[in-house]
PDB file of N, CA and C in Angstrom:
ATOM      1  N   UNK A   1       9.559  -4.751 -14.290  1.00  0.00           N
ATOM      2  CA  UNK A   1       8.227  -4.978 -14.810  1.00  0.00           C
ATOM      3  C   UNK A   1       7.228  -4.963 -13.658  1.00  0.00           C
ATOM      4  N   UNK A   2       6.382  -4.131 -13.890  1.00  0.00           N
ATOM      5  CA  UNK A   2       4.946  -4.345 -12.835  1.00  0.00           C
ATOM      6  C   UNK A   2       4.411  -5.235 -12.748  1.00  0.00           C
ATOM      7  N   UNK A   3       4.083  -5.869 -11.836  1.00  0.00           N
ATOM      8  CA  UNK A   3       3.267  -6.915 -10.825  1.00  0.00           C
ATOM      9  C   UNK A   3       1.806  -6.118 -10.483  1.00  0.00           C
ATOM     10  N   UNK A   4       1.965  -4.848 -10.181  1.00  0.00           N
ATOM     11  CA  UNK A   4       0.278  -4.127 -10.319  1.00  0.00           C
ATOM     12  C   UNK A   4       0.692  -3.587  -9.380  1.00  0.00           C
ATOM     13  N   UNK A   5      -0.425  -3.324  -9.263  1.00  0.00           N
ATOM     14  CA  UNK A   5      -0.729  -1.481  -7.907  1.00  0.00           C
ATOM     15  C   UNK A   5      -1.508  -2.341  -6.785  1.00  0.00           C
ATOM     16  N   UNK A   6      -1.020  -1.669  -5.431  1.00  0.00           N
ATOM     17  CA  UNK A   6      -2.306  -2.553  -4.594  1.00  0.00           C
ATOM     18  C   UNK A   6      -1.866  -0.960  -3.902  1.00  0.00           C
ATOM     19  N   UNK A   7      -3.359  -1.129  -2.703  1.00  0.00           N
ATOM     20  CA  UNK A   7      -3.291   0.012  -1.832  1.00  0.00           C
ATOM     21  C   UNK A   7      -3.718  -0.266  -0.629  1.00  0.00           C
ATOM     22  N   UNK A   8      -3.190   0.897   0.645  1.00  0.00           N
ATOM     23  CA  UNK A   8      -3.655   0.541   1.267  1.00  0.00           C
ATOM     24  C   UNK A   8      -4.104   1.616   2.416  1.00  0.00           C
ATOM     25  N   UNK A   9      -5.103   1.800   3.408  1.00  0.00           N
ATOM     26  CA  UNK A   9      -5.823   2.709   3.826  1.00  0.00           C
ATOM     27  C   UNK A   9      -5.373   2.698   5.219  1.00  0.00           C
ATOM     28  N   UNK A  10      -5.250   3.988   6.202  1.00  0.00           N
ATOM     29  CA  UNK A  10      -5.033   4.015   7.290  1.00  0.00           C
ATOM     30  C   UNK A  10      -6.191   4.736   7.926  1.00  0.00           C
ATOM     31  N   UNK A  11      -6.645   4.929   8.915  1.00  0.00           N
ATOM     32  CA  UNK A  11      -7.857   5.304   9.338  1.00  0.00           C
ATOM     33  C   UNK A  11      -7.746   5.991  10.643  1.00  0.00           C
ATOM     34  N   UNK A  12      -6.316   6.240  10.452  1.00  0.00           N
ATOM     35  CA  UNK A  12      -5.675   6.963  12.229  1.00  0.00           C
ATOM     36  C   UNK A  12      -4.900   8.230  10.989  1.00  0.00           C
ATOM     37  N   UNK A  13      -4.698   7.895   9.616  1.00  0.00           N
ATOM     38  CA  UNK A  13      -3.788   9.266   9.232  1.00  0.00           C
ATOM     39  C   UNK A  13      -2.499   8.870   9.139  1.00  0.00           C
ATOM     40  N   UNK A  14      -2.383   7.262   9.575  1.00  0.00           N
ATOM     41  CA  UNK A  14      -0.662   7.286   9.394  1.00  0.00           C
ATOM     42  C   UNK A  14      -0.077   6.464   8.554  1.00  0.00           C
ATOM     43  N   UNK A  15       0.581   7.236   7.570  1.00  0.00           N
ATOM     44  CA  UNK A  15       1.388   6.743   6.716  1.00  0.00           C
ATOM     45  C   UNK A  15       1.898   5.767   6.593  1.00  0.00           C
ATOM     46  N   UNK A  16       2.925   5.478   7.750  1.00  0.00           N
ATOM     47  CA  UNK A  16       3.441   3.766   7.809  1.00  0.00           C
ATOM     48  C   UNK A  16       2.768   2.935   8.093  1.00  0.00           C
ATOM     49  N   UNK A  17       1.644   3.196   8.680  1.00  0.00           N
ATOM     50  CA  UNK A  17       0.103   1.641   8.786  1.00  0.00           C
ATOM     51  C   UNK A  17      -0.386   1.692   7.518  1.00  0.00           C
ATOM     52  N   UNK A  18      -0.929   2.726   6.597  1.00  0.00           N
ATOM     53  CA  UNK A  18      -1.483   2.608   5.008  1.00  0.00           C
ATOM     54  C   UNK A  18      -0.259   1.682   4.276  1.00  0.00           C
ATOM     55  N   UNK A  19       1.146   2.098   4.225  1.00  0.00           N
ATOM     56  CA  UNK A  19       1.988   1.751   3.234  1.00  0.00           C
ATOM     57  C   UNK A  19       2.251  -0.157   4.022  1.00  0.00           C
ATOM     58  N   UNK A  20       2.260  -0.084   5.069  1.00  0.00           N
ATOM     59  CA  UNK A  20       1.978  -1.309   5.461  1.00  0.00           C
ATOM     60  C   UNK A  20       1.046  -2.368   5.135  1.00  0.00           C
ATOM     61  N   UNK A  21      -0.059  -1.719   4.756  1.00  0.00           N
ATOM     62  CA  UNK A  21      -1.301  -2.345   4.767  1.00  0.00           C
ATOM     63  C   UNK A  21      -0.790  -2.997   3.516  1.00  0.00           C
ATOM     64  N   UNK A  22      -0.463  -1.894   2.280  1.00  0.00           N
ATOM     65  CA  UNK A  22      -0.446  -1.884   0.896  1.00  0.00           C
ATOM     66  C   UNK A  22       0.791  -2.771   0.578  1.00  0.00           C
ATOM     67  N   UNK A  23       1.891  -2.980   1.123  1.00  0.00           N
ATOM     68  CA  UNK A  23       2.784  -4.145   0.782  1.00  0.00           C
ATOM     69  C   UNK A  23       2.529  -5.451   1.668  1.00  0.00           C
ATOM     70  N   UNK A  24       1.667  -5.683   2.477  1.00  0.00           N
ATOM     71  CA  UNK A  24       1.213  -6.926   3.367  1.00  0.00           C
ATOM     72  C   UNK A  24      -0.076  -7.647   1.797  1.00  0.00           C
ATOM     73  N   UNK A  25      -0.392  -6.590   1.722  1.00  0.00           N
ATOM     74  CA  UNK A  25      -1.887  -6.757   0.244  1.00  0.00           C
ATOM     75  C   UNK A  25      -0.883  -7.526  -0.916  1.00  0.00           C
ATOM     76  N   UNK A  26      -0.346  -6.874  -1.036  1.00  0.00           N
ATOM     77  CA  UNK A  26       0.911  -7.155  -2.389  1.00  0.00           C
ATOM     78  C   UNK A  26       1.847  -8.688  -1.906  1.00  0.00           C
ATOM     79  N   UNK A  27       2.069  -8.735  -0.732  1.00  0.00           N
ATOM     80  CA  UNK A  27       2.669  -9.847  -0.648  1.00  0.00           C
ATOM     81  C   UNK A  27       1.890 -11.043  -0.857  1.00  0.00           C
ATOM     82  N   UNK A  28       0.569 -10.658  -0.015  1.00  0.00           N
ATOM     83  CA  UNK A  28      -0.329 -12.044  -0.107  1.00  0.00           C
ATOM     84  C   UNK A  28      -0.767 -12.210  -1.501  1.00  0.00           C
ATOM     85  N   UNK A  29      -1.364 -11.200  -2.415  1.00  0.00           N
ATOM     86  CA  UNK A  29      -1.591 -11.115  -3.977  1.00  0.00           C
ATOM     87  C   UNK A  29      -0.791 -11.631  -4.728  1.00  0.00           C
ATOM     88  N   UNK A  30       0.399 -11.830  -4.685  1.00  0.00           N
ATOM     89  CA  UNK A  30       1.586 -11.826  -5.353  1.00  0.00           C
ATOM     90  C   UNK A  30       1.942 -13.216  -4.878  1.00  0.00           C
ATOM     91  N   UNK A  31       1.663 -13.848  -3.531  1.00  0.00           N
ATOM     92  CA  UNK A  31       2.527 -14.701  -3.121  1.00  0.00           C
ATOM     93  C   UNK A  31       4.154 -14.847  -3.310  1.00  0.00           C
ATOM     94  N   UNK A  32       4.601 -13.841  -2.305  1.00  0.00           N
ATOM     95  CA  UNK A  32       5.790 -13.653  -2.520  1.00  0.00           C
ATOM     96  C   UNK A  32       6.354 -12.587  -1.036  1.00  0.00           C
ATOM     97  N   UNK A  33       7.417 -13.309  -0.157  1.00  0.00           N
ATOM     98  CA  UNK A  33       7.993 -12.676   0.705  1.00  0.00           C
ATOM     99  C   UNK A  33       8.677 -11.202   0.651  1.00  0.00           C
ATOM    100  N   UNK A  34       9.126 -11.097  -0.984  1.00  0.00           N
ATOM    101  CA  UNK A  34       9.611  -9.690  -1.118  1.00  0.00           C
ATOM    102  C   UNK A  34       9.415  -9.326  -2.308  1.00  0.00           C
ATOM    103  N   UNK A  35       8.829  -7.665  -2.176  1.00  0.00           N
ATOM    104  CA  UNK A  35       8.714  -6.715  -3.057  1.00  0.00           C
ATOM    105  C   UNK A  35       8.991  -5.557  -3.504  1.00  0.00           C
ATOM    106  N   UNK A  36       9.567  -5.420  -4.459  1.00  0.00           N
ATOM    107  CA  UNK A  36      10.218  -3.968  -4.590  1.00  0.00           C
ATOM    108  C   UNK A  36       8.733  -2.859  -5.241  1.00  0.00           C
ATOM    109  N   UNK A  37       9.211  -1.642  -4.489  1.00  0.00           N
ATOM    110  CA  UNK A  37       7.374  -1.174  -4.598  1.00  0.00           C
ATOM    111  C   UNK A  37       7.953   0.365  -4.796  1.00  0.00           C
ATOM    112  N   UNK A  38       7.416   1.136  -5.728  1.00  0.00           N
ATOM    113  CA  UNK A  38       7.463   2.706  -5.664  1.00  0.00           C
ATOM    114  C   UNK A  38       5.430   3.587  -5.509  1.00  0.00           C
ATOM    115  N   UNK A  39       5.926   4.395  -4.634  1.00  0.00           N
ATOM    116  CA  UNK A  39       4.979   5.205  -3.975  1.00  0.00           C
ATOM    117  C   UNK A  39       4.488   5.925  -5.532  1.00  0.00           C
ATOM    118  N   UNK A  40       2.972   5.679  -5.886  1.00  0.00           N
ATOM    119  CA  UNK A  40       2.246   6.407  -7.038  1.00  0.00           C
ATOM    120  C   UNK A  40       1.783   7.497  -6.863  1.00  0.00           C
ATOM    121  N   UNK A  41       0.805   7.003  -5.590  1.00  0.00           N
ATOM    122  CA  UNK A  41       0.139   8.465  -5.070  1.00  0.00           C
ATOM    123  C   UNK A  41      -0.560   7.989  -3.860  1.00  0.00           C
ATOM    124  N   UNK A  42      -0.865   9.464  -3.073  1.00  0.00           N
ATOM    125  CA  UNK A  42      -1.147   9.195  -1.517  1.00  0.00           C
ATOM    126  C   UNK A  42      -2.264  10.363  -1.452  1.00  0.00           C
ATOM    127  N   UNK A  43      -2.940  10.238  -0.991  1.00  0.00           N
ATOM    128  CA  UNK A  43      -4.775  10.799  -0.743  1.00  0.00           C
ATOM    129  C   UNK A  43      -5.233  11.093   0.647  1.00  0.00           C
ATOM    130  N   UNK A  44      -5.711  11.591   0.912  1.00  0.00           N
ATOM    131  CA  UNK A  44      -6.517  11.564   2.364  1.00  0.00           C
ATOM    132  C   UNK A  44      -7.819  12.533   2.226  1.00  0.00           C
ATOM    133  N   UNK A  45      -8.085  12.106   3.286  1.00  0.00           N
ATOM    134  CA  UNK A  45      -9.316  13.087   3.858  1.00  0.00           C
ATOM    135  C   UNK A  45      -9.702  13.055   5.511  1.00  0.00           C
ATOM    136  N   UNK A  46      -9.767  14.445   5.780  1.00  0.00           N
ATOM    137  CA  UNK A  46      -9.878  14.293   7.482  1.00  0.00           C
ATOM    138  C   UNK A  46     -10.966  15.444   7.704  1.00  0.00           C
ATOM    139  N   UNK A  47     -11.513  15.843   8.981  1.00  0.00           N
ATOM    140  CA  UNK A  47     -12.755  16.698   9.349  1.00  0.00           C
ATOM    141  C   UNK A  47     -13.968  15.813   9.214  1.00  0.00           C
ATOM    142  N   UNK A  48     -14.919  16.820   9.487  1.00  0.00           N
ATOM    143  CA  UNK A  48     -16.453  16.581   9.129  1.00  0.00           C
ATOM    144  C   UNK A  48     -17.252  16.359  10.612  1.00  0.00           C
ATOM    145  N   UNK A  49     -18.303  16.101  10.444  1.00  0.00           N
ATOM    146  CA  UNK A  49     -18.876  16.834  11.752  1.00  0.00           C
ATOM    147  C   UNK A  49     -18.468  15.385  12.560  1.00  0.00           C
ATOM    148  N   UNK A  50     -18.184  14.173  11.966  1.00  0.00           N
ATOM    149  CA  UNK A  50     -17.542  12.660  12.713  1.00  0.00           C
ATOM    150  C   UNK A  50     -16.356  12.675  12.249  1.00  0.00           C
ATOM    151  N   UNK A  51     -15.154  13.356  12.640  1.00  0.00           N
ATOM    152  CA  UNK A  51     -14.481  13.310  12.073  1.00  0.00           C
ATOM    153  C   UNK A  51     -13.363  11.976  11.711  1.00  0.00           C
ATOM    154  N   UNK A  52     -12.982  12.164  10.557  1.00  0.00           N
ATOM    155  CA  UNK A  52     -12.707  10.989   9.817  1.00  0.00           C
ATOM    156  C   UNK A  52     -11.089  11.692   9.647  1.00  0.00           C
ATOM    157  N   UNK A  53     -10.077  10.669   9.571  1.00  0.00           N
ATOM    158  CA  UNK A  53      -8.682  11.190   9.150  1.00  0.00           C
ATOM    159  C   UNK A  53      -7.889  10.108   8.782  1.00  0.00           C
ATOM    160  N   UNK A  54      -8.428   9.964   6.955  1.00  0.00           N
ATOM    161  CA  UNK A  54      -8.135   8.360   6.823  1.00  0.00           C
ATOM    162  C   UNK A  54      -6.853   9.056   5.675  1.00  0.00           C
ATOM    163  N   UNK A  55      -6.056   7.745   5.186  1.00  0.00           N
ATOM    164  CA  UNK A  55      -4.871   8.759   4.547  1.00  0.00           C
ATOM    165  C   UNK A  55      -4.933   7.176   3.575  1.00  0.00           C
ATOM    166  N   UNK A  56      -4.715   6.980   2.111  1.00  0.00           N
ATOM    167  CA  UNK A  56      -4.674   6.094   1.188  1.00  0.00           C
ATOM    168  C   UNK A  56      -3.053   6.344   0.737  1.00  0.00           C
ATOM    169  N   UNK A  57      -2.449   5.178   0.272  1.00  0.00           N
ATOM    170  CA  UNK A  57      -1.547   4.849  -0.314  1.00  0.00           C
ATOM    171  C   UNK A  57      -1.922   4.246  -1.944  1.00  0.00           C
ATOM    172  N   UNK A  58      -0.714   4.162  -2.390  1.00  0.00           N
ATOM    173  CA  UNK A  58      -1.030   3.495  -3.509  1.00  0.00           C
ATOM    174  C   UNK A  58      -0.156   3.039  -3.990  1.00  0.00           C
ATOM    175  N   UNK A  59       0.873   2.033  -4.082  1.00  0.00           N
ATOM    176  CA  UNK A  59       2.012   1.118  -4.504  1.00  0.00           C
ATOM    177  C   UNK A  59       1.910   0.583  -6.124  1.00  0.00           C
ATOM    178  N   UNK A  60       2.762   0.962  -6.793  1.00  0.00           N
ATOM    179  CA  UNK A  60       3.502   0.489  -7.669  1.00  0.00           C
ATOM    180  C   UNK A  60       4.136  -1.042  -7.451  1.00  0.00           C
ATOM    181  N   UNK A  61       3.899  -2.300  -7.796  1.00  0.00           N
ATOM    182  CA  UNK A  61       4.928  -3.351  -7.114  1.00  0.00           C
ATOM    183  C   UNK A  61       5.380  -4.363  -8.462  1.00  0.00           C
ATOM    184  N   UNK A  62       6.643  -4.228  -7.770  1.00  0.00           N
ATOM    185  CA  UNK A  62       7.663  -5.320  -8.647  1.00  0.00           C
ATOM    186  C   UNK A  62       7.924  -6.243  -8.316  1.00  0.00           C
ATOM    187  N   UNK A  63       8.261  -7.574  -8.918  1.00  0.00           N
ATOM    188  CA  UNK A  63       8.699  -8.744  -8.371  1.00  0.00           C
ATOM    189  C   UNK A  63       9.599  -9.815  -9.401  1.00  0.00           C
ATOM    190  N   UNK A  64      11.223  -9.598  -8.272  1.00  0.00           N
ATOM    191  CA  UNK A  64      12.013 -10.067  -9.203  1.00  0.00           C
ATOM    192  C   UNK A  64      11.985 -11.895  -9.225  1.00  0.00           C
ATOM    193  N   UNK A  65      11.844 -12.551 -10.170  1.00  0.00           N
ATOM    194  CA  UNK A  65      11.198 -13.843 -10.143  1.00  0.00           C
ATOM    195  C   UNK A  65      11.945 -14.851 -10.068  1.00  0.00           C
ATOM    196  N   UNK A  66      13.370 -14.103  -9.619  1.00  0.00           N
ATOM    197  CA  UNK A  66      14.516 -15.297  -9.126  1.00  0.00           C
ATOM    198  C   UNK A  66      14.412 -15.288  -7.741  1.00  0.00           C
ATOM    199  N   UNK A  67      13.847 -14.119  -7.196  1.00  0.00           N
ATOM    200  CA  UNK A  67      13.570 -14.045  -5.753  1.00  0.00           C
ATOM    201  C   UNK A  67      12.528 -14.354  -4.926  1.00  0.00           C
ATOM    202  N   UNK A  68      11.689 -15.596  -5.846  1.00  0.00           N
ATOM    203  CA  UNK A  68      10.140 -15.133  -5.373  1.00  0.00           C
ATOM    204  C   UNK A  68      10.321 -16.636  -4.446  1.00  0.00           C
ATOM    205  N   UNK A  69       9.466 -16.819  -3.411  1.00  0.00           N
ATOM    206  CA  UNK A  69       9.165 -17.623  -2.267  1.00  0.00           C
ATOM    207  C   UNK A  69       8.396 -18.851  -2.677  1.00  0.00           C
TER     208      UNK A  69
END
């Protein structure tokens, strides 16, 4: 059962700091040390005359409630 979606943004382009961001979000939201989470969808955008190369996550999160903290 879903617990909700949280996300999270990297601003260097990298994947494991966004998906980081997005289960650190989910833990504190949730209050809960562990979460089981599936990847929804992932976004970016990079260039422009300042260039920008930010990359979004977006987590699916579960939480089993015999396991919660």
């Amino acid at each position: 059962m879903s617990a909700g979606t949280f996300e999270g943004v990297s601003k260097n382009g990298q994947f494991e700091e966004a998906l980081a961001i997005a289960i650190a979000a989910a833990m504190k939201g949730l209050k809960t040390d562990l979460v089981r989470w599936t990847l929804k969808e992932m976004s970016g955008e990079d260039g422009g005359s300042a260039p920008v190369h930010n990359l979004k996550v977006t987590i699916d999160v579960a939480v089993d409630p015999d396991l919660r903290s």
